[in-house]
Structure formats: structure tokens, C-alpha cells
N, C-alpha and C. Protein backbone atom coordinates (compact mmCIF):
# COMPACT_ATOMS: atom_id res chain seq x y z
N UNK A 1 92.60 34.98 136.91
CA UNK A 1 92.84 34.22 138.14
C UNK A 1 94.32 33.91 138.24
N UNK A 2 94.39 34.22 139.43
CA UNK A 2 96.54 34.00 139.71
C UNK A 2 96.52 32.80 140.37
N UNK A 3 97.40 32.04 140.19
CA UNK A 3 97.88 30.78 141.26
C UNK A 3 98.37 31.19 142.46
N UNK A 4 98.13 30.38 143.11
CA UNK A 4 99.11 31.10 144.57
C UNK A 4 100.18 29.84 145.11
N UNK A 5 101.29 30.36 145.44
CA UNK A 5 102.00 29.18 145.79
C UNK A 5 101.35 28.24 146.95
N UNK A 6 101.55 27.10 147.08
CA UNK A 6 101.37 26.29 147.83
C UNK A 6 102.20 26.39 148.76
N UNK A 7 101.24 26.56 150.06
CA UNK A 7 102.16 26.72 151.54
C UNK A 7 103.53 25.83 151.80
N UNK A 8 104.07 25.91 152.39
CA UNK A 8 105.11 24.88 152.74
C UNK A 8 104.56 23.95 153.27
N UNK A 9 103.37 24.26 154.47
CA UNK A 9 103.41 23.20 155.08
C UNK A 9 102.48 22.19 154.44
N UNK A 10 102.00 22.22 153.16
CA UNK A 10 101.66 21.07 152.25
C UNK A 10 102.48 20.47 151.31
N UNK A 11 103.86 21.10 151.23
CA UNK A 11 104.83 20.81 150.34
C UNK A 11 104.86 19.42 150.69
N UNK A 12 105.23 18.24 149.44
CA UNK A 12 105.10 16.86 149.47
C UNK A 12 106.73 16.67 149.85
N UNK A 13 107.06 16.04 150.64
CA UNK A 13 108.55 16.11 151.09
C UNK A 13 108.76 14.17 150.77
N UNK A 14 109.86 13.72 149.70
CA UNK A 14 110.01 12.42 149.58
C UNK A 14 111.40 11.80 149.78
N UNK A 15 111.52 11.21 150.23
CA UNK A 15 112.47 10.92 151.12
C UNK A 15 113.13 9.10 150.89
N UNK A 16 114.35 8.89 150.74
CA UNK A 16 114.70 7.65 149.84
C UNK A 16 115.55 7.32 150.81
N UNK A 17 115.58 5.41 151.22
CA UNK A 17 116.86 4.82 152.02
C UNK A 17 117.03 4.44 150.66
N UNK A 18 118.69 4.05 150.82
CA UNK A 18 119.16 2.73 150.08
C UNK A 18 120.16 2.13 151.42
N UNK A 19 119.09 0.95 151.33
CA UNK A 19 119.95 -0.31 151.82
C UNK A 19 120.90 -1.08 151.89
N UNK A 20 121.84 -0.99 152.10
CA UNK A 20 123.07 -2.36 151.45
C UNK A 20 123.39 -3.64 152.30
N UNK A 21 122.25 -3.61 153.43
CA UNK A 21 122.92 -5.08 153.84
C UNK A 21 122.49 -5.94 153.07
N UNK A 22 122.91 -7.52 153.01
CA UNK A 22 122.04 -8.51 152.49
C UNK A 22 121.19 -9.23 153.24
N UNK A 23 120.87 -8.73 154.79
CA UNK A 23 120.14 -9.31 155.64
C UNK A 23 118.64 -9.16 155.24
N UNK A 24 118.67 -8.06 154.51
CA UNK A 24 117.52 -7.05 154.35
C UNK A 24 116.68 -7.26 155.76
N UNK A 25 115.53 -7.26 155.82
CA UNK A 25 114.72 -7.18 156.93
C UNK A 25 115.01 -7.72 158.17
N UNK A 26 115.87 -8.66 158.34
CA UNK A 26 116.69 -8.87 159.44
C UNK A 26 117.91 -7.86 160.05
N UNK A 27 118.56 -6.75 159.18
CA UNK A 27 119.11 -6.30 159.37
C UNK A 27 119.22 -5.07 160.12
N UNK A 28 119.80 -4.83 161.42
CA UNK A 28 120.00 -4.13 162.30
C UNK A 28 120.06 -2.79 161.95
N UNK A 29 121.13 -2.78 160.65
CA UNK A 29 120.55 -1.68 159.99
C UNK A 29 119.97 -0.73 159.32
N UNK A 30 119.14 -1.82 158.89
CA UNK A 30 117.84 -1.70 158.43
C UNK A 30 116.72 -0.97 159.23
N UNK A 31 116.82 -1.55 160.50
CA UNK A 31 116.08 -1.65 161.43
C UNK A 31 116.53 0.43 161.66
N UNK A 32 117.78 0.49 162.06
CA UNK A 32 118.22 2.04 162.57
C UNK A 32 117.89 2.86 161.17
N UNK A 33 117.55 2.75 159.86
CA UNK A 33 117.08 3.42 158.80
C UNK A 33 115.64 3.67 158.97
N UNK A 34 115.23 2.50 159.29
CA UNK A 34 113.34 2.73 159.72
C UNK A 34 113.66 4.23 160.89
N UNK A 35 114.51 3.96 161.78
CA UNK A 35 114.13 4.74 162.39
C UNK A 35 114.04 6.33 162.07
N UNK A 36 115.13 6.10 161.52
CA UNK A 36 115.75 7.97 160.69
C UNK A 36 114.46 8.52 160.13
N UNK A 37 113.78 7.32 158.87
CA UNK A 37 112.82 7.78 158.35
C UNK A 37 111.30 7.75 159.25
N UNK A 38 111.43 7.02 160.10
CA UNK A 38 110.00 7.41 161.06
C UNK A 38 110.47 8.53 161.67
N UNK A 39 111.26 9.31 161.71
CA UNK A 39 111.49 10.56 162.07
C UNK A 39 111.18 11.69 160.88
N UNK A 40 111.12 11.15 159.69
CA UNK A 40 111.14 12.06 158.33
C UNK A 40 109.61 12.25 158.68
N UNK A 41 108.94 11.03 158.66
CA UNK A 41 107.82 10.85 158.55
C UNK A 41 106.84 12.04 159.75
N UNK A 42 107.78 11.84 160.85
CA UNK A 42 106.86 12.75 161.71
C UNK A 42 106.87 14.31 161.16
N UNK A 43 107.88 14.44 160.71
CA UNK A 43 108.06 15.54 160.20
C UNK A 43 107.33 15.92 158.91
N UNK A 44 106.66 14.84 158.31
CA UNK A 44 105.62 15.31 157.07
C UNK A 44 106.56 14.51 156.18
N UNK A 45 106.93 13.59 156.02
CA UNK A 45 107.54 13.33 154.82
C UNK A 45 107.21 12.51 154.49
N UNK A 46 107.23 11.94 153.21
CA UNK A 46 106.79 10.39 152.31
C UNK A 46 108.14 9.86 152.50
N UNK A 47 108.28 8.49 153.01
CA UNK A 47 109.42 8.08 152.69
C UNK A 47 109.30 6.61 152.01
N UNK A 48 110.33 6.10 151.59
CA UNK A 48 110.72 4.90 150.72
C UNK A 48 111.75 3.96 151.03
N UNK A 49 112.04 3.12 151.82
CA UNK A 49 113.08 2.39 151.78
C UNK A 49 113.76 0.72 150.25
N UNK A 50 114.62 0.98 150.02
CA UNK A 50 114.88 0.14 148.88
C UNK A 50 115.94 -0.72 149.29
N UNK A 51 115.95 -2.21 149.52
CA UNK A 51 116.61 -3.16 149.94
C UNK A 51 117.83 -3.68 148.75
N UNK A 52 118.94 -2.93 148.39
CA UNK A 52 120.48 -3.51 147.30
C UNK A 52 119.68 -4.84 146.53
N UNK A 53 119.52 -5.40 147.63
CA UNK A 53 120.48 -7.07 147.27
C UNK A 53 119.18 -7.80 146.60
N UNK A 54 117.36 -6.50 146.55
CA UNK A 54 116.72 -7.29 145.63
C UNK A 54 116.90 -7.20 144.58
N UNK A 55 117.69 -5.94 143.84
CA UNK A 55 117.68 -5.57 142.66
C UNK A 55 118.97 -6.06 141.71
N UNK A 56 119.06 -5.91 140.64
CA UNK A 56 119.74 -7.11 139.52
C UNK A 56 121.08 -5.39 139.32
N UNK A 57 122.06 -5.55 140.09
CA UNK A 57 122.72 -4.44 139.68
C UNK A 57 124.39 -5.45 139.39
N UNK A 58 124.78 -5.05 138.10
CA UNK A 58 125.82 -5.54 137.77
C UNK A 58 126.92 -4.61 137.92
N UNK A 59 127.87 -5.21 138.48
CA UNK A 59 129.57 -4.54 138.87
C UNK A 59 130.29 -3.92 137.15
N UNK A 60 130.31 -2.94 137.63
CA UNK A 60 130.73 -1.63 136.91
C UNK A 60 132.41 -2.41 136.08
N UNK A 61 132.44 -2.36 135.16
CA UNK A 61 134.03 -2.69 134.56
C UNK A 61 134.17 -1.43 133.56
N UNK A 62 134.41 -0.34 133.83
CA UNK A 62 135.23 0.81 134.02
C UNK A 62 134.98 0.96 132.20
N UNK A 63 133.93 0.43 131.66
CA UNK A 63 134.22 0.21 130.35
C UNK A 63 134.30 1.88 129.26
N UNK A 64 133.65 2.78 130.34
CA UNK A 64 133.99 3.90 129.51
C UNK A 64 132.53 4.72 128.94
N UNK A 65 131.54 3.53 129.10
CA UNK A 65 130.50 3.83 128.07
C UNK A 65 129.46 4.65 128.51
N UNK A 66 129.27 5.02 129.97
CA UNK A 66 128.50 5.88 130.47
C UNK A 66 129.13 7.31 130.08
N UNK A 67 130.03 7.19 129.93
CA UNK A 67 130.87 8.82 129.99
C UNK A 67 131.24 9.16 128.28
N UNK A 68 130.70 8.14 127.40
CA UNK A 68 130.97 8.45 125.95
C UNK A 68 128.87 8.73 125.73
N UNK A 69 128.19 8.14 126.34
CA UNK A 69 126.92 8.09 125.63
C UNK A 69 126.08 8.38 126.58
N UNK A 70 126.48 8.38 127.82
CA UNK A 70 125.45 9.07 128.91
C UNK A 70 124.23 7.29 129.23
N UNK A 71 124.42 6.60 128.78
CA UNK A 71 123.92 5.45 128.48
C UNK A 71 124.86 4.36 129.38
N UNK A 72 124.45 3.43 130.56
CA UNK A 72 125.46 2.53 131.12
C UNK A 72 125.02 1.20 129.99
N UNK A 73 125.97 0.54 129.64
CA UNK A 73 125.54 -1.17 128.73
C UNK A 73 125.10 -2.34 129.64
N UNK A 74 124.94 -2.02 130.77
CA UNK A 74 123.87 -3.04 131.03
C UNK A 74 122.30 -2.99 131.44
N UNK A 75 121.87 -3.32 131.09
CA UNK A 75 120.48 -3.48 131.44
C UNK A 75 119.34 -4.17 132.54
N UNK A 76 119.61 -3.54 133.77
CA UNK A 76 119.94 -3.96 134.44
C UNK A 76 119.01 -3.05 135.65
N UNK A 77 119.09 -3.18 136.76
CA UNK A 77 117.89 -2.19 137.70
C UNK A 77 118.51 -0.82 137.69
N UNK A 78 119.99 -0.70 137.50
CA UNK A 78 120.31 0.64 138.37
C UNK A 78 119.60 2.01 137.91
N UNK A 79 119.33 1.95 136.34
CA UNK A 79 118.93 3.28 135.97
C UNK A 79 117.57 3.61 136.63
N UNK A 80 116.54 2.50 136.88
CA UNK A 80 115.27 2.76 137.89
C UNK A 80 115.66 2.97 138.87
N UNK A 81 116.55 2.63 139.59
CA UNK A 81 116.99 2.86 140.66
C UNK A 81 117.48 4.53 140.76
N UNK A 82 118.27 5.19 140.29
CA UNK A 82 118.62 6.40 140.01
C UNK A 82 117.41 7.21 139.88
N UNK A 83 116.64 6.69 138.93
CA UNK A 83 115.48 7.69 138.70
C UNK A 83 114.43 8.10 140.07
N UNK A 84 115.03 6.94 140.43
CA UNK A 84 113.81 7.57 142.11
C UNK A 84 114.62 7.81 142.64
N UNK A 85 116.47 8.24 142.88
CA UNK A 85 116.67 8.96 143.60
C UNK A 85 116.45 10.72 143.22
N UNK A 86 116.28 10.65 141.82
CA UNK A 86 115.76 11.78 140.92
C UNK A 86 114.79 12.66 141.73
N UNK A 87 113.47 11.65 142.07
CA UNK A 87 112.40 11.85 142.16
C UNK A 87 112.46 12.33 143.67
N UNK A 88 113.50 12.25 144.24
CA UNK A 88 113.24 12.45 146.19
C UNK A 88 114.37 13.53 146.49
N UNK A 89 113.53 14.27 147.06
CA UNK A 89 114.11 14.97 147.78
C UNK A 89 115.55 15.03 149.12
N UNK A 90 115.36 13.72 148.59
CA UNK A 90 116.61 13.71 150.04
C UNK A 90 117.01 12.22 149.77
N UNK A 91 118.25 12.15 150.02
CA UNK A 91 118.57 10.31 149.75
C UNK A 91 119.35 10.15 151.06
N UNK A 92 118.78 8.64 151.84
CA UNK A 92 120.09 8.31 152.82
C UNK A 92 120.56 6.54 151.96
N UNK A 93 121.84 6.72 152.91
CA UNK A 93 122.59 6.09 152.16
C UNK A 93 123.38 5.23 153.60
N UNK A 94 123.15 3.50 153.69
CA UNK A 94 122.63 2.74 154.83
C UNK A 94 123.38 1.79 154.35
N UNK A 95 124.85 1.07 155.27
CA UNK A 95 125.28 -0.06 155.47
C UNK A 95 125.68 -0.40 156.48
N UNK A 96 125.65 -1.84 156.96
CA UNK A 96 126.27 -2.33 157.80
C UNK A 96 128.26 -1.98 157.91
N UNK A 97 129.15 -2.18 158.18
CA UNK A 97 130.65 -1.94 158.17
C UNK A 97 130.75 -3.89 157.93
N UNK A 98 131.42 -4.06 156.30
CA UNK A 98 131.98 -5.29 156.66
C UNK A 98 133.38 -5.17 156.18
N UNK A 99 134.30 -5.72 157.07
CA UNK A 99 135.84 -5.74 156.78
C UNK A 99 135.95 -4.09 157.04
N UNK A 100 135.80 -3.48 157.86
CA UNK A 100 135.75 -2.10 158.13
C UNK A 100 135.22 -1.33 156.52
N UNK A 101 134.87 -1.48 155.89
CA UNK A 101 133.87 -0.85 154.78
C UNK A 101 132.43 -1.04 154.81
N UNK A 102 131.87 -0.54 153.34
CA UNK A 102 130.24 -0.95 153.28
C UNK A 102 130.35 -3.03 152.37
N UNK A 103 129.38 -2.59 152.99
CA UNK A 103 129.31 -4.50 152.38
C UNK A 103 129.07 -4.31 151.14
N UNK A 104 129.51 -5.59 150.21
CA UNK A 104 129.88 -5.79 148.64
C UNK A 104 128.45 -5.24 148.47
N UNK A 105 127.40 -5.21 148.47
CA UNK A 105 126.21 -4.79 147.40
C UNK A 105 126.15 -3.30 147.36
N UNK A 106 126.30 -2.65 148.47
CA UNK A 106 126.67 -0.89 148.13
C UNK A 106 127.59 -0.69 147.34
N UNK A 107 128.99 -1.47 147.69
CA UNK A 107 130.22 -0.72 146.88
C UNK A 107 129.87 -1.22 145.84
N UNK A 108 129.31 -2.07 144.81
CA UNK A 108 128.47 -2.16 143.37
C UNK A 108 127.93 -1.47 142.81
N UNK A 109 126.60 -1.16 143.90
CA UNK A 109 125.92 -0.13 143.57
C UNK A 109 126.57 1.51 143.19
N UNK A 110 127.70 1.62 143.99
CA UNK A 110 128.13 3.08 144.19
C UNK A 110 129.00 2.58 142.70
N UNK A 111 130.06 1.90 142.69
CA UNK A 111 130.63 1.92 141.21
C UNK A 111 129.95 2.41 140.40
N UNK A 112 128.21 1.79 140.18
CA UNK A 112 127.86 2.09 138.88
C UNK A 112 127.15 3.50 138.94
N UNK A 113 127.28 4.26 139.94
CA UNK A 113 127.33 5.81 140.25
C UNK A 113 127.81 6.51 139.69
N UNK A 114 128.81 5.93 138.73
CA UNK A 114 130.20 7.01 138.13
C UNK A 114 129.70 7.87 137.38
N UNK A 115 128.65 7.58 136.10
CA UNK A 115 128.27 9.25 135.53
C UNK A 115 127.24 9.66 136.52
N UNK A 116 126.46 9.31 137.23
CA UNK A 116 125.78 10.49 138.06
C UNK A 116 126.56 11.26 138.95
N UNK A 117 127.74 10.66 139.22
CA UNK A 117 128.69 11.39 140.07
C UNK A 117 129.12 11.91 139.24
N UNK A 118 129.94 12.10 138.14
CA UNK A 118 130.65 12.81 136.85
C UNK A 118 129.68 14.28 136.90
N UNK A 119 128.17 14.04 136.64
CA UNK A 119 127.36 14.97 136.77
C UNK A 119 126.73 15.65 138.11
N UNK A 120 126.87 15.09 138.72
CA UNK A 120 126.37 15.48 140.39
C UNK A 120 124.76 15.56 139.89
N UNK A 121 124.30 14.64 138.90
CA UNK A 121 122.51 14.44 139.33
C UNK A 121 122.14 15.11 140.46
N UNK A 122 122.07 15.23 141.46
CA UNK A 122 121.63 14.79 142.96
C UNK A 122 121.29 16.05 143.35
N UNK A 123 121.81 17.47 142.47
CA UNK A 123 122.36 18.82 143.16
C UNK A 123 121.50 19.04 143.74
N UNK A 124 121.26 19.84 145.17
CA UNK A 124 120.20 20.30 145.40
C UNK A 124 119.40 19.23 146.38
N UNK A 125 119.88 18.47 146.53
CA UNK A 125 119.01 17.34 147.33
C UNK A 125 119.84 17.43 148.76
N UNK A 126 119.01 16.78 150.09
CA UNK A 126 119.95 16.65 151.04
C UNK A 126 120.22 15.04 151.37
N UNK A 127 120.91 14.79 152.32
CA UNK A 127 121.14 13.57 152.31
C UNK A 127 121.80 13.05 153.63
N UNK A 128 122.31 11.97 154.35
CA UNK A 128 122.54 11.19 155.37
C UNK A 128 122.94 9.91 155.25
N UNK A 129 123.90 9.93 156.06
CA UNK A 129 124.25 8.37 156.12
C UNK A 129 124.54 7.70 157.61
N UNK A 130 124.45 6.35 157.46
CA UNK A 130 123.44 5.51 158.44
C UNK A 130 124.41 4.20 158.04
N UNK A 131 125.32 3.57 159.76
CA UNK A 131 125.79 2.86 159.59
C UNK A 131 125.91 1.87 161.09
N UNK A 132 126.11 0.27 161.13
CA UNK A 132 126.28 -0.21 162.22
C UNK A 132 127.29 -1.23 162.36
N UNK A 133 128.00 -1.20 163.04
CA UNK A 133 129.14 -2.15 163.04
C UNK A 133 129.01 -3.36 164.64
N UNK A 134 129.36 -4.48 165.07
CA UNK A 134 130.22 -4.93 165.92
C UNK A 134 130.94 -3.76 167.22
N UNK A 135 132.05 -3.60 166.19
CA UNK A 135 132.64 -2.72 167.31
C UNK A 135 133.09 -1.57 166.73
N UNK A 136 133.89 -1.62 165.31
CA UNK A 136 134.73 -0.81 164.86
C UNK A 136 134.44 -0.21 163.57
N UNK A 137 135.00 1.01 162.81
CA UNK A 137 134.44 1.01 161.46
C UNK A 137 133.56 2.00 161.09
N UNK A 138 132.59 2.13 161.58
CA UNK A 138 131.10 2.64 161.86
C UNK A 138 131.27 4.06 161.33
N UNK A 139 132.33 4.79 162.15
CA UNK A 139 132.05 6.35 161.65
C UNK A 139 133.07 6.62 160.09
N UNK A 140 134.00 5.75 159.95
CA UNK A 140 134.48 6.15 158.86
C UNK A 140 133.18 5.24 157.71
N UNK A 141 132.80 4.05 157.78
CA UNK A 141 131.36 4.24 156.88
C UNK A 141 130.88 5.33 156.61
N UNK A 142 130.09 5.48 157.82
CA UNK A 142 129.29 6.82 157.44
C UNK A 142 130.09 8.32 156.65
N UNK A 143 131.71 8.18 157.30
CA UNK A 143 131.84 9.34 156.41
C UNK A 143 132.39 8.87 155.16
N UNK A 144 132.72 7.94 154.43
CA UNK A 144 132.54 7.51 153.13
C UNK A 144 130.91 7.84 152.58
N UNK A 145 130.30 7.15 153.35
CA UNK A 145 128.64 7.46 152.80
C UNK A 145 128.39 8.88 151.99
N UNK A 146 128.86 9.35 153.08
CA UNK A 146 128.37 11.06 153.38
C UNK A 146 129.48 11.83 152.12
N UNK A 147 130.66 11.25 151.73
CA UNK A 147 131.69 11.42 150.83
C UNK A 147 131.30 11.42 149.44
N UNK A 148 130.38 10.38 149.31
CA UNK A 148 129.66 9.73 148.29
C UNK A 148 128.03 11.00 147.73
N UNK A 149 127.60 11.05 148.66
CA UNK A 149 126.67 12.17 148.48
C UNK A 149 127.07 13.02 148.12
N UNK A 150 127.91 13.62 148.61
CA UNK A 150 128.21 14.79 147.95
C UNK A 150 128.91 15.06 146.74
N UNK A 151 129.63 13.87 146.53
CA UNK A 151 130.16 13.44 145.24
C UNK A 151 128.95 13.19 143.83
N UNK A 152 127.55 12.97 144.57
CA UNK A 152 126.33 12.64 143.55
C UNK A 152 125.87 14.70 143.57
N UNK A 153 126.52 15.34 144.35
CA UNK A 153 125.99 17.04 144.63
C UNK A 153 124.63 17.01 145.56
N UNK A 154 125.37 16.29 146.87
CA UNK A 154 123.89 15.97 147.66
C UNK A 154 124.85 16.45 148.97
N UNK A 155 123.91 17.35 149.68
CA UNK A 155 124.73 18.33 150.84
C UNK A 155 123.82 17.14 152.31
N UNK A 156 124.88 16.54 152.93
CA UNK A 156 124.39 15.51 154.09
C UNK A 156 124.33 16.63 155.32
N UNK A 157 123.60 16.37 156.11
CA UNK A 157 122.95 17.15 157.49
C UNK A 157 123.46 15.91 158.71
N UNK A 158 123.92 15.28 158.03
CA UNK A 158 124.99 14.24 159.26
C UNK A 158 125.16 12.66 159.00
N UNK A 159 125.21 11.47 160.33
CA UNK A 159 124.79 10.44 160.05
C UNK A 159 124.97 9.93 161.46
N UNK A 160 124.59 8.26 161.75
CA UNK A 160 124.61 7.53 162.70
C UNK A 160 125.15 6.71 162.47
N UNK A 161 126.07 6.21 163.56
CA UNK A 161 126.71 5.03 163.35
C UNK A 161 126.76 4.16 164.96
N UNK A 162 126.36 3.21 164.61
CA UNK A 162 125.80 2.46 166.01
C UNK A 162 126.81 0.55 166.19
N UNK A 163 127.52 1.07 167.27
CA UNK A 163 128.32 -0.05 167.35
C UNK A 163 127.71 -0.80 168.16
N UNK A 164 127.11 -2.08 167.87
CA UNK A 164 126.56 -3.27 169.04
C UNK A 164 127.20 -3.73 170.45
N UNK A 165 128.35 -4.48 169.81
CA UNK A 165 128.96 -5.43 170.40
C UNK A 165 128.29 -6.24 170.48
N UNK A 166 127.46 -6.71 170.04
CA UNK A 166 126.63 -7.73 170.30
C UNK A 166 125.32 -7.64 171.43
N UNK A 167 125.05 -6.25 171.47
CA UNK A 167 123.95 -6.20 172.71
C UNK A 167 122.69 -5.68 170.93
N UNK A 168 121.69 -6.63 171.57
CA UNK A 168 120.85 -6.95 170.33
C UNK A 168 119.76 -5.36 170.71
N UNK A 169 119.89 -4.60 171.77
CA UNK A 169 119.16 -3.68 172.04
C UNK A 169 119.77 -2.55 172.02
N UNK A 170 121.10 -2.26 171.05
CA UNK A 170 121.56 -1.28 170.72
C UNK A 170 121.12 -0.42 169.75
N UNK A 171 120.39 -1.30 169.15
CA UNK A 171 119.95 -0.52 168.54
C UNK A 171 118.46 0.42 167.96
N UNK A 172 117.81 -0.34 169.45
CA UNK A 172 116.69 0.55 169.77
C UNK A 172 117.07 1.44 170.87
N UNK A 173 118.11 1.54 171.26
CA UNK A 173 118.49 2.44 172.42
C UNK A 173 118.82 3.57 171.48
N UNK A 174 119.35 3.37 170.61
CA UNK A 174 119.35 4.68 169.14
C UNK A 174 118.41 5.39 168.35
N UNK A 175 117.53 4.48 168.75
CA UNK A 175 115.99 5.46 168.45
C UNK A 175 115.57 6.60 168.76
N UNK A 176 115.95 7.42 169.56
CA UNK A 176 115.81 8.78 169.79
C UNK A 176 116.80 9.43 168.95
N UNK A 177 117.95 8.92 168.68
CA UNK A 177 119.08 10.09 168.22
C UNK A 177 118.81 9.78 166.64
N UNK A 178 117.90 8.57 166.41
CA UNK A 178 117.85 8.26 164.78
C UNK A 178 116.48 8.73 164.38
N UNK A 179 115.68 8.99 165.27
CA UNK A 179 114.42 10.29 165.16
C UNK A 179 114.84 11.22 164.76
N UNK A 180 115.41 11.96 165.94
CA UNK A 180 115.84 13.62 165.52
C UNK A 180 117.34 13.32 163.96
N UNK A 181 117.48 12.37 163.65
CA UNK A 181 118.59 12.88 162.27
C UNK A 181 117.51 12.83 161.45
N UNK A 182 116.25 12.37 161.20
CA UNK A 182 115.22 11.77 160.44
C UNK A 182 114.56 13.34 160.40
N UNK A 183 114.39 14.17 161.03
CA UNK A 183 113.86 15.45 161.77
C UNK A 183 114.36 16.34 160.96
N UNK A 184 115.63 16.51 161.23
CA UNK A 184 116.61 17.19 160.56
C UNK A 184 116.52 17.54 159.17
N UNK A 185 116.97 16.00 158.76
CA UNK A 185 116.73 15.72 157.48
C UNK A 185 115.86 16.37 156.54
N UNK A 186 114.28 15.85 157.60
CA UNK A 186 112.93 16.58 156.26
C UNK A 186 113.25 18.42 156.69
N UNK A 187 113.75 18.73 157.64
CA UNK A 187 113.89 19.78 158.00
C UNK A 187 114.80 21.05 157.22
N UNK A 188 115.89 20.13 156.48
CA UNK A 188 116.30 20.68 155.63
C UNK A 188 115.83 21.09 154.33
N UNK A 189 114.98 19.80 153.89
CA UNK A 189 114.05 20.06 152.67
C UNK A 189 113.41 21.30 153.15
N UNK A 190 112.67 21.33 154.32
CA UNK A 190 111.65 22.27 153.55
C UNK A 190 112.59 23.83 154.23
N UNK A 191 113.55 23.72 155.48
CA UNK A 191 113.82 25.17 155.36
C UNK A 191 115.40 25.62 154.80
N UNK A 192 116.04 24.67 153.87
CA UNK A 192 117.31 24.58 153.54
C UNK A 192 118.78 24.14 154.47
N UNK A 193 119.77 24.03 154.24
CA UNK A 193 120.68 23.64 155.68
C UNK A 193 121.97 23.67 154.75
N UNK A 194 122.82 24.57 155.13
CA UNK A 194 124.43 25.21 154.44
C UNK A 194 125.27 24.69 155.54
N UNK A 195 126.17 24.42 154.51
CA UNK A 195 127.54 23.65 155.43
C UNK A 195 128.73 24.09 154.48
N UNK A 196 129.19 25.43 154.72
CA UNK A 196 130.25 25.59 153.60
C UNK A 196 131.64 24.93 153.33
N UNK A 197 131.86 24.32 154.19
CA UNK A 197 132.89 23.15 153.76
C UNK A 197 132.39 21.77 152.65
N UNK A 198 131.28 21.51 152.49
CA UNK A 198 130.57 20.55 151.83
C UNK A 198 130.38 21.49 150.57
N UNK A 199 129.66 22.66 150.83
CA UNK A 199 129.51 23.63 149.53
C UNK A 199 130.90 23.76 148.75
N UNK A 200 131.83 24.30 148.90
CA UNK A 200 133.14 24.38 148.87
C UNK A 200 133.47 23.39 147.45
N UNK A 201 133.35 22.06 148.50
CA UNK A 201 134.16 20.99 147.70
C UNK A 201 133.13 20.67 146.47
N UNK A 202 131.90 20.93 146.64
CA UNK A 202 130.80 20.75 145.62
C UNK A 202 130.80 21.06 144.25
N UNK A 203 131.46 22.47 144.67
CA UNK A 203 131.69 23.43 143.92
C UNK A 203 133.11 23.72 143.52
């Protein structure tokens, strides 16, 4: 008896936010990540969203020790955290813009990135980033985000960045364009998506 591959269109497609506001569920951009991934979702995908600011992640002091022992010295959420980006097929990567950057709980989180970035863990995965500002900021987030992925060896298929101004319905007016990146996304999993300028620098 031979196995036969499993069709694509049963392939289990899993799909990971990380969060960085501290609003968590209040957060607007939170809110435009649901949307990306209810777009994964239509598309067949399992997805997961993970909120920064519940998890116990301590600020990186450059001590050296991930890159002598493959081992970080604190003990602490991030390595669970890593391991389910292991486990998914695709990671997006979600902040608000504060002081025109990502807010303090991402840039933590991303510090203690440094040996999975050293190694590019990630290879082979796709990825997106997802950002909302006030007014200003927004697209250079996202392309830090998207900078960052590929720095983990994760090839991004784009991102959103949604400036308010303070109109509280901006960001369901983005719900269609944060569907189809959500689309995309699982879309790449299952039929691949090349960007040789991203390949390039990967490599």
C-alpha cells in the first residue's frame, strides 16, 4: 500500500498575529489584524492571534549568551513564544506607530529576536505587517515590520497601514483591503509568492 499525498486543498494552513499594542482588545489595531486573519480564515486557514503585553518578555541586554549557547538566560515567555512561530506557517507582525515607531512591547519583543534572526528560524514562512497610526508613521512601521521578517528569513506579501485621525470608523472602512492581504497571505502558503528583491537580501 502507497500513501498518497494529501491534496492541497486539505493542507492545514496556520497562521500567527503578534500583537504589540498594550490596549490589547481595545486596540484599533488589533481590531485591523482580526481583519487580515478573517481573511486567512476564509481562505482555509487556522489562525492565532497573541496579545505582547500578556506575556512576561524581558528586555534583551546584549549579554552575548544566545549567540555562545543557542540558549537566551532568561526564563521567561519568549522561547514559547518563538516556538509557535515555529509551528505556523505564516507570521504577521502588528503595531500601533508610537513616537513614529512600534510601541515599547514589540521593540522588546523583537530585541530578544537576535539569535532567531542570527539564524533566520522563520525560512520558508510568509509573512505581513499591519500597522495604525493618528496621522503619521504608519508606512515606515510597517516597513520596519516587514524588515524584521525577513531578517527572521520570512518573505512578506505586503502590509496595511491605516491612519485614523481620529475617525473611530477608519478602521472598518479597511476591512475590505485587510481581507484581501489576509487572502493573499494564506494564498501564498499554499501556492508560494517570490519577490526577488526580498530573496536577494535573504540570501
Amino acid at each position: 500500500m502507497t500513501d498518497n499525498p494529501v491534496p492541497e486543498m486539505y493542507m492545514v494552513m496556520k497562521i500567527l498575529a503578534l500583537h504589540g499594542s498594550p490596549r490589547t482588545i481595545q486596540s484599533g489595531t488589533r481590531k485591523l489584524a482580526g481583519f487580515v486573519l478573517a481573511g486567512s480564515q476564509d481562505a482555509g486557514a487556522q489562525t492565532e492571534m497573541i496579545d505582547l503585553t500578556d506575556y512576561r518578555i524581558t528586555p534583551c541586554t546584549a549579554c552575548e549568551g544566545c549567540r555562545l549557547t543557542g540558549i537566551c538566560i532568561y526564563d521567561d515567555d519568549v522561547a514559547g513564544i518563538i516556538a509557535r512561530m515555529k509551528e505556523a506557517d505564516a507570521i504577521i507582525l502588528a503595531s500601533p506607530v508610537y513616537v513614529d515607531n512600534v510601541t515599547g512591547q514589540m521593540k522588546v519583543f523583537i530585541d530578544r529576536l537576535a539569535d532567531a534572526i542570527h539564524y533566520q528560524v522563520l525560512t520558508g514562512k510568509y509573512g505581513c505587517a499591519i500597522a495604525t497610526t493618528f496621522e503619521s508613521g504608519g508606512n515606515d512601521v510597517v516597513a520596519y515590520l516587514n524588515h524584521v521578517l525577513n531578517y527572521l528569513g520570512v518573505i512578506s506579501v505586503g502590509g496595511i497601514s491605516i491612519a485614523t485621525q481620529g475617525n473611530s470608523g477608519a478602521i472598518d472602512a479597511a476591512e475590505p483591503d485587510a481581507l484581501t492581504l489576509g487572502k493573499i497571505l494564506a494564498g501564498a502558503i499554499l501556492n508560494g509568492y517570490s519577490d526577488p528583491v526580498q530573496e536577494k537580501m535573504l540570501a
